[in-house]
Protein backbone atom coordinates (compact mmCIF):
# COMPACT_ATOMS: atom_id res chain seq x y z
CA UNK A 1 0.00 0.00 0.00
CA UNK A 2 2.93 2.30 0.85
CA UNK A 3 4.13 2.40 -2.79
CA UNK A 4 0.56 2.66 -4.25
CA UNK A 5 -0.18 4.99 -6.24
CA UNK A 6 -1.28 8.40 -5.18
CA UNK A 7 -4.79 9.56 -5.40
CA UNK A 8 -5.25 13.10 -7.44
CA UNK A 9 -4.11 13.86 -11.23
CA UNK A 10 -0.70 13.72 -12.37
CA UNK A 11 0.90 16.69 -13.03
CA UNK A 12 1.75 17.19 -16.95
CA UNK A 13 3.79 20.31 -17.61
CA UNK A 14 1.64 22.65 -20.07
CA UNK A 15 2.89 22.15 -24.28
CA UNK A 16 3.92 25.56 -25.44
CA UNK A 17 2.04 27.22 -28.05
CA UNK A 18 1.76 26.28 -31.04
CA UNK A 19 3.34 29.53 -33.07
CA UNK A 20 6.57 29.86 -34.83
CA UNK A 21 7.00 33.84 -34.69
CA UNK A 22 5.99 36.35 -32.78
CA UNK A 23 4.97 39.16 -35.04
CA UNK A 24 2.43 38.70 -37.99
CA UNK A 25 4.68 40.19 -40.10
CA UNK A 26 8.19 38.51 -40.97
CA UNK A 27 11.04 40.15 -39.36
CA UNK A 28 13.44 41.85 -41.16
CA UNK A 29 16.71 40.36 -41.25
CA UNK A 30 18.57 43.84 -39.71
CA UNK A 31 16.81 47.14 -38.93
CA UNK A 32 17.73 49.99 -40.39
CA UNK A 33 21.03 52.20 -39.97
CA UNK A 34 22.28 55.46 -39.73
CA UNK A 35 25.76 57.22 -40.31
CA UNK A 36 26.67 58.09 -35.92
CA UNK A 37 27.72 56.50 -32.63
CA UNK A 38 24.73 53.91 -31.91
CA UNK A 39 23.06 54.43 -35.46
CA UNK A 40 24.31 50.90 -36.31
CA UNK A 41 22.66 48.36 -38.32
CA UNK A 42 21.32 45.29 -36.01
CA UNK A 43 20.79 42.30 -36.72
CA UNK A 44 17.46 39.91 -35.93
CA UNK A 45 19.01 36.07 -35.03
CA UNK A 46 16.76 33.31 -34.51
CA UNK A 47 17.71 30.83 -32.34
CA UNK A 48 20.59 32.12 -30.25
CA UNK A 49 21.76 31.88 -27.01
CA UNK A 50 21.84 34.60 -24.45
CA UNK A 51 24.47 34.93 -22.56
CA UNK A 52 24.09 34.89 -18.57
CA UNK A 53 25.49 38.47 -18.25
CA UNK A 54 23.79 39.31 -21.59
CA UNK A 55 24.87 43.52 -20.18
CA UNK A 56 28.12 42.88 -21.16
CA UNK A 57 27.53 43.15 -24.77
CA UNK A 58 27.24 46.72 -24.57
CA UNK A 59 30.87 46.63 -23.41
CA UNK A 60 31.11 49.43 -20.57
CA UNK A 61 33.40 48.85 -18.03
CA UNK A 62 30.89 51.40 -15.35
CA UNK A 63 27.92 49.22 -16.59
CA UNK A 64 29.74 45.97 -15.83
CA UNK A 65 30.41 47.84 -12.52
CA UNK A 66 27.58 49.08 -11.62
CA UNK A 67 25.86 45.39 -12.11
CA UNK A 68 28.02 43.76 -10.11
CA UNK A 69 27.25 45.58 -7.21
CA UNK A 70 23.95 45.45 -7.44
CA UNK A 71 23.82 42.34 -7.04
CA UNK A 72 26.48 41.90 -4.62
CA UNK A 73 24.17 45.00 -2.31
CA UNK A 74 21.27 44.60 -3.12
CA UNK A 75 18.45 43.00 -0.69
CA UNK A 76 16.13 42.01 -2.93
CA UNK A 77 18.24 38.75 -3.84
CA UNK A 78 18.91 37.44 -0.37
CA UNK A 79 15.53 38.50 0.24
CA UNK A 80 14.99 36.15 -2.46
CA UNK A 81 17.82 33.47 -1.65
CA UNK A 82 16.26 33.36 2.04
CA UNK A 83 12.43 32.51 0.56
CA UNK A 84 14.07 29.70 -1.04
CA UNK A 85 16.11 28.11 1.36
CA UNK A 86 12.18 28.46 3.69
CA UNK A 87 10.33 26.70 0.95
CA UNK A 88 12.90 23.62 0.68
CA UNK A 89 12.89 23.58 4.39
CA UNK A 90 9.09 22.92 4.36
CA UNK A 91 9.86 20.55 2.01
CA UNK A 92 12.12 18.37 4.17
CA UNK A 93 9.85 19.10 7.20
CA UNK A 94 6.81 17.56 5.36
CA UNK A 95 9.35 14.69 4.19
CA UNK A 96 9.14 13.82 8.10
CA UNK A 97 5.38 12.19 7.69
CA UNK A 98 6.31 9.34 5.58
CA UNK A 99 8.41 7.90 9.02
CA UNK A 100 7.34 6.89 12.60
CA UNK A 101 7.07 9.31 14.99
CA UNK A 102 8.69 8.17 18.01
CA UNK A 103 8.47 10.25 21.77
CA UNK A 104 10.10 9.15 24.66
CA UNK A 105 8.80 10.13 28.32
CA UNK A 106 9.70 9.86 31.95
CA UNK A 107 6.91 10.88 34.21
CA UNK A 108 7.93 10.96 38.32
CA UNK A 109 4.94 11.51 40.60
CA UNK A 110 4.52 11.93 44.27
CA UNK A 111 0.70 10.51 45.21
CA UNK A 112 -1.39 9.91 48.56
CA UNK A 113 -4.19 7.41 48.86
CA UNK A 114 -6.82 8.78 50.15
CA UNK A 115 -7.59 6.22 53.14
CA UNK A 116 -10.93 6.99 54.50
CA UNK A 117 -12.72 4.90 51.92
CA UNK A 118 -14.47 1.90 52.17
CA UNK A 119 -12.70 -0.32 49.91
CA UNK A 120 -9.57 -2.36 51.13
CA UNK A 121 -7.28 -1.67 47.99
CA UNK A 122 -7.56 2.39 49.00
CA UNK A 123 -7.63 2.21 53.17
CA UNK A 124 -4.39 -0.63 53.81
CA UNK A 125 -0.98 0.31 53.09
CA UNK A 126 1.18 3.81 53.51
CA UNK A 127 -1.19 6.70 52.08
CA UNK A 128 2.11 8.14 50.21
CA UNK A 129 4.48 6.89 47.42
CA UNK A 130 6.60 7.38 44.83
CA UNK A 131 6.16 6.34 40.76
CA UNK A 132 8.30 6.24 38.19
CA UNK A 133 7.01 6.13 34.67
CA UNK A 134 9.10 5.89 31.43
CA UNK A 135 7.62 4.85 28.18
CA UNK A 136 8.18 4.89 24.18
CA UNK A 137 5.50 6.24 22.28
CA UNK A 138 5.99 5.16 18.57
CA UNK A 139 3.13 6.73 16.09
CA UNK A 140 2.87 6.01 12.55
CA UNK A 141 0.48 7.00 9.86
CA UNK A 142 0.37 4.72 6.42
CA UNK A 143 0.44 6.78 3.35
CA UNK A 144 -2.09 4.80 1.99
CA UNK A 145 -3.81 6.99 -0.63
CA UNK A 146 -0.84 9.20 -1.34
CA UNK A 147 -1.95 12.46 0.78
CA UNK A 148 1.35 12.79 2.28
CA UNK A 149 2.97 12.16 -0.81
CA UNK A 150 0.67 15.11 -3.08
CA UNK A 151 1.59 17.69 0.06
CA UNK A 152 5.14 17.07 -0.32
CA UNK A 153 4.88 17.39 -4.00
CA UNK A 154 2.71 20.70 -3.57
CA UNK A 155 5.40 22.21 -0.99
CA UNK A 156 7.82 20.73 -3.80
CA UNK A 157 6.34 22.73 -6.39
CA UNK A 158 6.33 25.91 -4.28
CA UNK A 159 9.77 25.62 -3.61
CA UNK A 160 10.26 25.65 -7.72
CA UNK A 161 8.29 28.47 -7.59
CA UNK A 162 10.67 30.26 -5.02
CA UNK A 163 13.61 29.12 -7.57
CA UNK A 164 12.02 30.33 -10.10
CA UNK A 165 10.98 33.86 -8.06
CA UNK A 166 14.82 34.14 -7.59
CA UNK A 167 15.79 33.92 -11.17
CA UNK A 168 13.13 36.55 -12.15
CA UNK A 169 14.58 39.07 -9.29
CA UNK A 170 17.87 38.64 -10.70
CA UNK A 171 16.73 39.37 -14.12
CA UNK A 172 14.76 42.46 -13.00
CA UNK A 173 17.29 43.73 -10.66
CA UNK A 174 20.14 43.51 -13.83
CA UNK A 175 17.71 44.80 -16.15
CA UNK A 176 16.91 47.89 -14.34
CA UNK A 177 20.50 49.17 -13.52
CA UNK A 178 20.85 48.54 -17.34
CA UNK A 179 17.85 50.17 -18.03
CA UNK A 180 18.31 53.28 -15.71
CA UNK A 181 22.12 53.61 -16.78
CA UNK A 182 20.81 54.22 -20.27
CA UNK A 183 17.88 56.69 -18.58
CA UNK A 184 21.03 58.67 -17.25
CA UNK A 185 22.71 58.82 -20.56
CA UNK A 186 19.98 60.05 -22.07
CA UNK A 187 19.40 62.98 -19.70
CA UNK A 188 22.90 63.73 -19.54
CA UNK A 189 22.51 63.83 -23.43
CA UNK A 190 19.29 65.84 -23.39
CA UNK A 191 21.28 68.15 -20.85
CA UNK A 192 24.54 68.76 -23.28
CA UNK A 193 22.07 69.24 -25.86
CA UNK A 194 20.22 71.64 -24.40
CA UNK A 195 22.98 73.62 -23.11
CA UNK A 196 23.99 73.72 -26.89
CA UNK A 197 20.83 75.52 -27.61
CA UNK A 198 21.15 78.01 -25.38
CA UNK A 199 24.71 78.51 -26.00
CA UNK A 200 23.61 78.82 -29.97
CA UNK A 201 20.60 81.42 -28.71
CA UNK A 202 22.87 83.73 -25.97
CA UNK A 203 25.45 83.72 -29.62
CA UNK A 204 22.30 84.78 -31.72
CA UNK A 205 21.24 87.40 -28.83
CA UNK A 206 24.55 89.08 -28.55
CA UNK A 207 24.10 89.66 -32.49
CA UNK A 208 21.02 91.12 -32.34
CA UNK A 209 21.97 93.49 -29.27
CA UNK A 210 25.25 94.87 -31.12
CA UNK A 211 22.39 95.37 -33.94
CA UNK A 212 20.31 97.30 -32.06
CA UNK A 213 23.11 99.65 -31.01
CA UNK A 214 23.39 100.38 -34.34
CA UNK A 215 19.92 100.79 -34.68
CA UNK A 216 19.50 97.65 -37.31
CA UNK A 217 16.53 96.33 -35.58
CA UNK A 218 13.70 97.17 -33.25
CA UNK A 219 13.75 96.31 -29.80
CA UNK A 220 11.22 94.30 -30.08
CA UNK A 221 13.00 91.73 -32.03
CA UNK A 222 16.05 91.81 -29.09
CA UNK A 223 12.97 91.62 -26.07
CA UNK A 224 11.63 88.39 -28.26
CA UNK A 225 14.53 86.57 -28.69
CA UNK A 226 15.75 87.18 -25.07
CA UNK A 227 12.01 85.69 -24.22
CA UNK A 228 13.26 82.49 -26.47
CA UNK A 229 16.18 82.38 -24.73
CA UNK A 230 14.85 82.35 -21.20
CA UNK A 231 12.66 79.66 -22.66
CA UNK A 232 15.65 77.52 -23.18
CA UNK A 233 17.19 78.06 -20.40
CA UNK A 234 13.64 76.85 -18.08
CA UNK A 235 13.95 73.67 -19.49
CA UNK A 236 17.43 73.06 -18.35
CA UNK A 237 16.59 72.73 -14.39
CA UNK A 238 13.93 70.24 -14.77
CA UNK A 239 16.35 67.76 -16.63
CA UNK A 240 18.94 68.70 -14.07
CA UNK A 241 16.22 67.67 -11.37
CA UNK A 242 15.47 64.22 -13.23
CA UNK A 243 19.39 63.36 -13.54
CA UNK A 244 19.35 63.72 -10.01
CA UNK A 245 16.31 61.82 -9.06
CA UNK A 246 17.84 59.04 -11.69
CA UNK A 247 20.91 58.77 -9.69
CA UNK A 248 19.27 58.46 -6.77
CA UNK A 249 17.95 55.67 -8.05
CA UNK A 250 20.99 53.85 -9.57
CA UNK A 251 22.26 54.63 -6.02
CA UNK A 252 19.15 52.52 -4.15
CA UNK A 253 19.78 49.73 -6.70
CA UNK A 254 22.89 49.23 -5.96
CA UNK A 255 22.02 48.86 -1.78
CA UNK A 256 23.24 52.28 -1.36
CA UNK A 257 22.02 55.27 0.52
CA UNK A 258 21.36 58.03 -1.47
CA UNK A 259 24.73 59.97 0.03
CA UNK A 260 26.64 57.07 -0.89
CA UNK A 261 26.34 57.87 -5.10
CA UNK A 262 28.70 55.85 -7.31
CA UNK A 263 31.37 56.92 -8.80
CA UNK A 264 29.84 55.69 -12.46
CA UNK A 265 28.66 58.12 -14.78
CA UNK A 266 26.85 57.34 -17.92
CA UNK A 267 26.70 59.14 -21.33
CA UNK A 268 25.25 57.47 -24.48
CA UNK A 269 29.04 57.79 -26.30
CA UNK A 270 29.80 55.48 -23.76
CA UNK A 271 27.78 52.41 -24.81
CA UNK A 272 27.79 50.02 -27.27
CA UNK A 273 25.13 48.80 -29.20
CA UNK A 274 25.19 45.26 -29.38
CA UNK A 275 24.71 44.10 -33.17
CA UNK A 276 23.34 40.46 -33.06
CA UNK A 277 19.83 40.68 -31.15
CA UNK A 278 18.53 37.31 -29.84
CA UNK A 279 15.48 35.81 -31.01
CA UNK A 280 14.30 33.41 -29.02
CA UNK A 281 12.33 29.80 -30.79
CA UNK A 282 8.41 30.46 -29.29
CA UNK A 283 9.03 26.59 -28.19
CA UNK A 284 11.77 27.80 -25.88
CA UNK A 285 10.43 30.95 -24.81
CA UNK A 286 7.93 28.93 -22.18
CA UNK A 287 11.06 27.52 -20.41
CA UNK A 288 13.57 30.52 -20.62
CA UNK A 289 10.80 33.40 -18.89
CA UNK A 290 11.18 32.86 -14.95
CA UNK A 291 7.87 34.17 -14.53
CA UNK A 292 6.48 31.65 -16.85
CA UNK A 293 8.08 29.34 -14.69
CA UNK A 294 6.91 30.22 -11.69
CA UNK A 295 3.26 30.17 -12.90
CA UNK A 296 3.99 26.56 -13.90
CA UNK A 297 5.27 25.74 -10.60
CA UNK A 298 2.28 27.31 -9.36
CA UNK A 299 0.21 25.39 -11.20
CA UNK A 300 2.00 22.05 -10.51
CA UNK A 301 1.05 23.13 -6.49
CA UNK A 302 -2.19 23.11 -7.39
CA UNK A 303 -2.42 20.17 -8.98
CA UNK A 304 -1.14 18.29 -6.14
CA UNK A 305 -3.32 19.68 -3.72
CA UNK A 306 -5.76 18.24 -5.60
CA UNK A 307 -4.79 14.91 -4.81
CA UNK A 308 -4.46 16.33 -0.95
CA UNK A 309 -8.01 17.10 -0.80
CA UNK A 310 -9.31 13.66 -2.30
CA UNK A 311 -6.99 11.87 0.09
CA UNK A 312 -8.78 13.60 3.42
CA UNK A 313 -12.07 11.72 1.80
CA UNK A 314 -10.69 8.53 2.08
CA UNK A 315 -9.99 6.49 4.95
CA UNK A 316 -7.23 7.82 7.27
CA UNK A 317 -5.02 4.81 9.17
CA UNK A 318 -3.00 5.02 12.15
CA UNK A 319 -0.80 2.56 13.80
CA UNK A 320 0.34 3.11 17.59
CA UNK A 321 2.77 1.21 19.69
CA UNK A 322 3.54 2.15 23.19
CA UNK A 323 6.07 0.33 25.60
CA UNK A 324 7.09 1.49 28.61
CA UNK A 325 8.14 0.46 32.47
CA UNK A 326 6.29 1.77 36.11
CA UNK A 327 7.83 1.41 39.26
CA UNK A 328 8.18 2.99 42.94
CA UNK A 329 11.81 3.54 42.40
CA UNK A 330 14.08 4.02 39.63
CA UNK A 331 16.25 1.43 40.00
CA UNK A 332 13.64 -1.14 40.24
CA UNK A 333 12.76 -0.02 36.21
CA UNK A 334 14.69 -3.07 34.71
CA UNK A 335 15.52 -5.34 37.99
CA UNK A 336 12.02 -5.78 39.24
CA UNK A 337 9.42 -8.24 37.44
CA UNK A 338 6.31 -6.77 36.81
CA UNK A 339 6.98 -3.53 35.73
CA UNK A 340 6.98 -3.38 32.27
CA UNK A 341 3.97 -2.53 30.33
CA UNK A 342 3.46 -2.08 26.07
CA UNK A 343 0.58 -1.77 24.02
CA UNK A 344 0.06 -2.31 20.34
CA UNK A 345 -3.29 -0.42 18.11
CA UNK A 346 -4.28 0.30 15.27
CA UNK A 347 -6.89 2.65 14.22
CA UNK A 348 -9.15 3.49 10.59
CA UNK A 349 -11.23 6.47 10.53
CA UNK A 350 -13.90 7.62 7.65
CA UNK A 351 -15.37 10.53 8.02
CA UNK A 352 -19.46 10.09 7.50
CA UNK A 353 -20.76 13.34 8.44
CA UNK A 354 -19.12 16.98 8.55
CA UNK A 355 -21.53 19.06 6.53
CA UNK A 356 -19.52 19.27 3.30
CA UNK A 357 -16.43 20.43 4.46
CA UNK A 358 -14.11 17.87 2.84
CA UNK A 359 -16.39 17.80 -0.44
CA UNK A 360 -16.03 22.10 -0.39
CA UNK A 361 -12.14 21.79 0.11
CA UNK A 362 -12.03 19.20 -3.02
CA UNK A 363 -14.03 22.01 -5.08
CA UNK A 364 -11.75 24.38 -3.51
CA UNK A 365 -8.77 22.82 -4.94
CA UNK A 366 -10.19 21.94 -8.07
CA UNK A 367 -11.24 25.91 -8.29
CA UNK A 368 -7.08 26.85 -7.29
CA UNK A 369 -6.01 24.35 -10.37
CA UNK A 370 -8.51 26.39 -12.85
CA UNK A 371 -7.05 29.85 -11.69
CA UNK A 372 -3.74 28.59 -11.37
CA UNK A 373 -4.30 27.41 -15.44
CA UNK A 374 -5.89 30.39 -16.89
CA UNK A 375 -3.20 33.00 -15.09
CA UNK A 376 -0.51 30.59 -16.53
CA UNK A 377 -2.03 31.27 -20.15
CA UNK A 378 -1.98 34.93 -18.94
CA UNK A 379 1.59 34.90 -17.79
CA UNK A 380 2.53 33.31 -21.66
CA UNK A 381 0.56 36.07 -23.52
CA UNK A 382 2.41 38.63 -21.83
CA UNK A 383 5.61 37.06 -22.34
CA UNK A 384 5.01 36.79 -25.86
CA UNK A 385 3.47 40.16 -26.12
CA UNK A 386 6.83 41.77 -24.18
CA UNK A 387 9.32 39.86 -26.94
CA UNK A 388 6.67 41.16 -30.21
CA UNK A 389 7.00 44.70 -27.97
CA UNK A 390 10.10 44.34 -28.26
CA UNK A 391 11.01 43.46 -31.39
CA UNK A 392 8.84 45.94 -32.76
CA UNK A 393 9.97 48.82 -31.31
CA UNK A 394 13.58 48.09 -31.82
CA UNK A 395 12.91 48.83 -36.01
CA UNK A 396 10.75 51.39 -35.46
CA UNK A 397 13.59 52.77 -32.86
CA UNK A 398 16.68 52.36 -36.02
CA UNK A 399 13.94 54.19 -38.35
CA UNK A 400 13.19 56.92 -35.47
CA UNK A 401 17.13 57.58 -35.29
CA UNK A 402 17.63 57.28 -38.86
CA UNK A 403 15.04 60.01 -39.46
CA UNK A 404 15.76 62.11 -36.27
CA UNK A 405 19.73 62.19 -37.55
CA UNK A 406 18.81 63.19 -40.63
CA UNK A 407 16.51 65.78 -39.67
CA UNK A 408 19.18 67.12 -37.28
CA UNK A 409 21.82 67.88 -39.89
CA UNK A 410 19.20 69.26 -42.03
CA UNK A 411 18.57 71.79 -39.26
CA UNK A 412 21.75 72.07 -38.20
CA UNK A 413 22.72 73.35 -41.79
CA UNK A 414 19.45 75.80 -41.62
CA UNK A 415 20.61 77.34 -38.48
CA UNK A 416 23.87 77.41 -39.49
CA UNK A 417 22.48 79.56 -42.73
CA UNK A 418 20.14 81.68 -40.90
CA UNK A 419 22.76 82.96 -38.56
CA UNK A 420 24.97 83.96 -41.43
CA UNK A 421 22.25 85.69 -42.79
CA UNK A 422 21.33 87.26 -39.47
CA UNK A 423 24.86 89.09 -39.45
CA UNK A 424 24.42 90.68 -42.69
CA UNK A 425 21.32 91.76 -42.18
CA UNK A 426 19.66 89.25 -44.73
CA UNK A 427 16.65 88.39 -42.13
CA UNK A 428 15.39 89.16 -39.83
CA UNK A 429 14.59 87.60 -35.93
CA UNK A 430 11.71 85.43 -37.10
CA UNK A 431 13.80 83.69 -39.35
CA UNK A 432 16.26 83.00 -36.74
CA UNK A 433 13.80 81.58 -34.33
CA UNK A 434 12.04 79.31 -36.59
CA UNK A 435 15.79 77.77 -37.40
CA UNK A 436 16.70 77.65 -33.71
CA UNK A 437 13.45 76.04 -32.66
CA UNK A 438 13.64 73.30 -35.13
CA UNK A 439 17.12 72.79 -34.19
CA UNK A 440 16.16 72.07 -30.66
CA UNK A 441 13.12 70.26 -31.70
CA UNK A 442 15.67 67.93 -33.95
CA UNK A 443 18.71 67.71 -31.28
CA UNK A 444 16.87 66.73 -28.71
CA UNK A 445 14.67 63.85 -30.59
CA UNK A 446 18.21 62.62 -32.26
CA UNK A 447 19.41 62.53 -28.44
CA UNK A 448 16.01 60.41 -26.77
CA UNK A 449 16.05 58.39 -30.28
CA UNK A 450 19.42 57.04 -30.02
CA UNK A 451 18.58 55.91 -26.16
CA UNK A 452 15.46 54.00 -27.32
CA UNK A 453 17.33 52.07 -29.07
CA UNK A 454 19.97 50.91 -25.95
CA UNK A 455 16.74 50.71 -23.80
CA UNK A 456 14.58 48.66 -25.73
CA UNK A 457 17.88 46.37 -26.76
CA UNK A 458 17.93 45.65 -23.09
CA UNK A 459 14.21 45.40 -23.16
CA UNK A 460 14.11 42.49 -25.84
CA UNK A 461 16.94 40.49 -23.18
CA UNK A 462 14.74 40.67 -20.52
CA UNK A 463 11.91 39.93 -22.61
CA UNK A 464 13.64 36.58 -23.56
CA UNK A 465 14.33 35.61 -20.17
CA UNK A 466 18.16 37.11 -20.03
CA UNK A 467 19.90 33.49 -20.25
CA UNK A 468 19.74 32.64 -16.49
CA UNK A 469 20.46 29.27 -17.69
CA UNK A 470 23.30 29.97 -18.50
CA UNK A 471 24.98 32.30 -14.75
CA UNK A 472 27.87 30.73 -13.76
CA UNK A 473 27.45 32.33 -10.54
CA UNK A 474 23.98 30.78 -9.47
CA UNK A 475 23.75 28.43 -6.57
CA UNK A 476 23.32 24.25 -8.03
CA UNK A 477 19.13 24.35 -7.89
CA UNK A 478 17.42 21.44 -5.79
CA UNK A 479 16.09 18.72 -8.22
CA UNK A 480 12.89 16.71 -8.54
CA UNK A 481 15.14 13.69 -7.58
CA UNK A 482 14.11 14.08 -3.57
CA UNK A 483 12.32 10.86 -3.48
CA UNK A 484 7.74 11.28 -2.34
CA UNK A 485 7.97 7.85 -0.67
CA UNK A 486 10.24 6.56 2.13
């Protein structure tokens, strides 16, 4: 009966879908390119491997930095680390119920007889004395429908889910130092930029001003272009304000204080844009997402409480031996005849009446296992919506960048022009404006355009899981090898 097989369904891991793309559309093979730092051409791969510290392909020594102590400081991972190691423990603990239970006692007693009664047993003899009891209590309860065995599986499967909880923190931990290092280079680029600008305007002012001395133009046209130029310079602050706020938050990710700011700085000249972008097989995708995995484990828990609830309808056995030895004094426990004393039972029990309580927790379970199912389809939508995400925006991104680098030269040329023609007198402020404006229109969408493309890069490796199959510096996972009977 012990080896019987357990009552409840047998878990079978969900198939993945049945789709071989992701998009509707067939993917390029390379987006598009353009002729600057991060305006390369990259290229779509299906089928390959990520790397387990896939931020290294954007070789920069302060990102490599930065991610390192992250995850050397930050709590979330031994927050993480310590959930696991509680989940295996319940594990083992449950492990215990497919043994005897065995409890030794000694019980010493001081007693009086009460002597005033009738019978001759209570009233002859000393009213006081001494007893010594010590006895083995041995307790054992028969898996016999495989309850024991589905609760260790359940806590099993929760313990997976922990793994799998510890994986995903990693990956979300790396992927947003990655993602807010490339948040700072963009404001530092916004920043330069916009500095630029205003350098370009205070140039165009002075111009105008030595104009007006010589009574070229009104000064109306020097009052509106100062008004431009105070325009600029309001926007500055607030990007100065979000730099700060962003390395504030580099600094928490890192298990810092935010008085303890890293040494790292990041600008978008800095990066590299990694050329070969990862596409992973649909089939694979189900087993590389840690959140996937967890909702499978989760779903696996379910299952086997399934087979928990069926067993607590079925007959529950329980075999009892006790042995033990009495006497008045202690060293009279082995040496005296007489004093020994054992007992042997066994007991079966089948519940008949409780209202509905064990047929409600069966319907319970059942209800878990149907959640448990349709948010595991939910978690694989999303994952395969965050890789098609993904994939889309990083060609509408090298498009973007292509057009927002051409569009800055163009203007860059215009203002250029338009200040020449300023100096001689060829036009006048309104001309100068609309140049300037488009320029900082154009500079700052080249500047935001070429960080899309780092952050959704990063955004398509954490989409695929980020190849935490392949860290070299993960602890060896526990196995389904721990053996449900004794």
């Amino acid at each position: 009966m012990l080896t019987a097989c357990a009552v409840g369904p047998d878990f079978e891991p969900p198939a993945a879908p049945e789709v071989s793309a992701y998009t509707s559309q067939l993917l390029p093979e390379q987006t598009s390119a353009a002729d600057m730092k991060g305006g390369e051409a990259q290229r779509f791969v299906r089928g390959l491997d990520i790397p387990g510290q896939w931020w290294t392909l954007f070789h920069s020594a302060a990102l490599n930095s930065l991610v390192e102590q992250a995850l050397e400081n930050n709590p979330t991972l031994p927050a993480a680390e310590a959930a696991l190691r509680q989940a295996w423990e319940n594990v083992y603990a449950a492990q215990g119920a497919f043994f005897p239970t065995a409890v030794v006692s000694y019980s010493p007693s001081r007693n009086k007889t009460a002597t005033g009664v009738t019978f001759t047993a209570a009233s002859s003899g000393p009213p006081f004395f001494t007893l010594h009891t010590a006895q083995v209590v041995v307790t054992y309860a028969p898996d016999v429908f495989g309850g024991t065995r589905r609760q260790v599986e359940s806590l099993m499967a929760t313990a997976e889910f922990q793994r799998y909880q510890l994986e995903a923190a990693y990956l979300t931990l790396t992927s947003n130092v990655v993602a807010a290092a490339v948040q700072e280079a963009s404001l530092r680029g916004q920043i330069a930029a916009t500095e630029e600008i205003i350098k370009i305007q205070t140039g165009s002012l002075d111009i105008l001003r030595k104009q007006l001395e010589l009574g070229q133009v009104a000064g109306a046209d020097v009052a509106a272009v100062e008004a431009t130029l105070a325009q600029a310079q309001a926007t500055l602050p607030p990007l100065q304000k979000q730099l700060a706020v962003q390395r504030d938050l580099l600094t928490a990710l890192i298990g810092r204080l935010p008085s303890q700011e890293p040494a790292e700085k990041f600008e978008l000249a800095s990066l590299q844009l990694p050329q070969d972008l990862p596409v992973s097989l649909p089939s694979k995708l189900v087993d590389q997402r840690p959140d996937v995995r967890s909702a499978e484990a989760q779903l696996h828990a379910a299952s086997a409480s399934i087979g928990v609830a069926i067993a607590a309808q079925l007959p529950q056995f329980t075999l009892t031996a006790n042995a033990g030895t009495a006497s008045n004094l202690i060293s009279q426990f082995i040496t005296t005849p007489g004093t020994a004393f054992w007992s042997v039972a066994g007991n079966v029990a089948q519940t008949v009446f409780d209202a509905g309580t064990l047929l409600h927790k069966k319907r319970a379970a059942d209800a878990a296992f149907d959640q448990a199912a349709e948010m595991y389809r939910s978690t694989v939508i999303t994952a395969f919506q965050n890789v098609a995400d993904s994939l889309h925006a990083l060609q509408s991104d090298a498009e973007t960048l292509k057009a927002a680098y051409a569009a800055e030269r163009a203007a860059s040329k215009s203002l250029e022009i338009a200040r020449r023609q300023l100096q001689l007198g060829a036009i006048g402020y309104l001309g100068l404006l609309t140049a300037e404006n488009t320029y900082d229109t154009a500079l700052l969408a080249l500047v935001q355009a070429q960080a899309a493309r780092f952050a959704d890069t990063a955004a398509l490796f954490q989409a695929s899981g980020g190849g935490w199959w392949n860290r070299t510096d993960a602890p060896p996972a526990k196995t389904w090898d721990v053996q449900l009977v004794p």
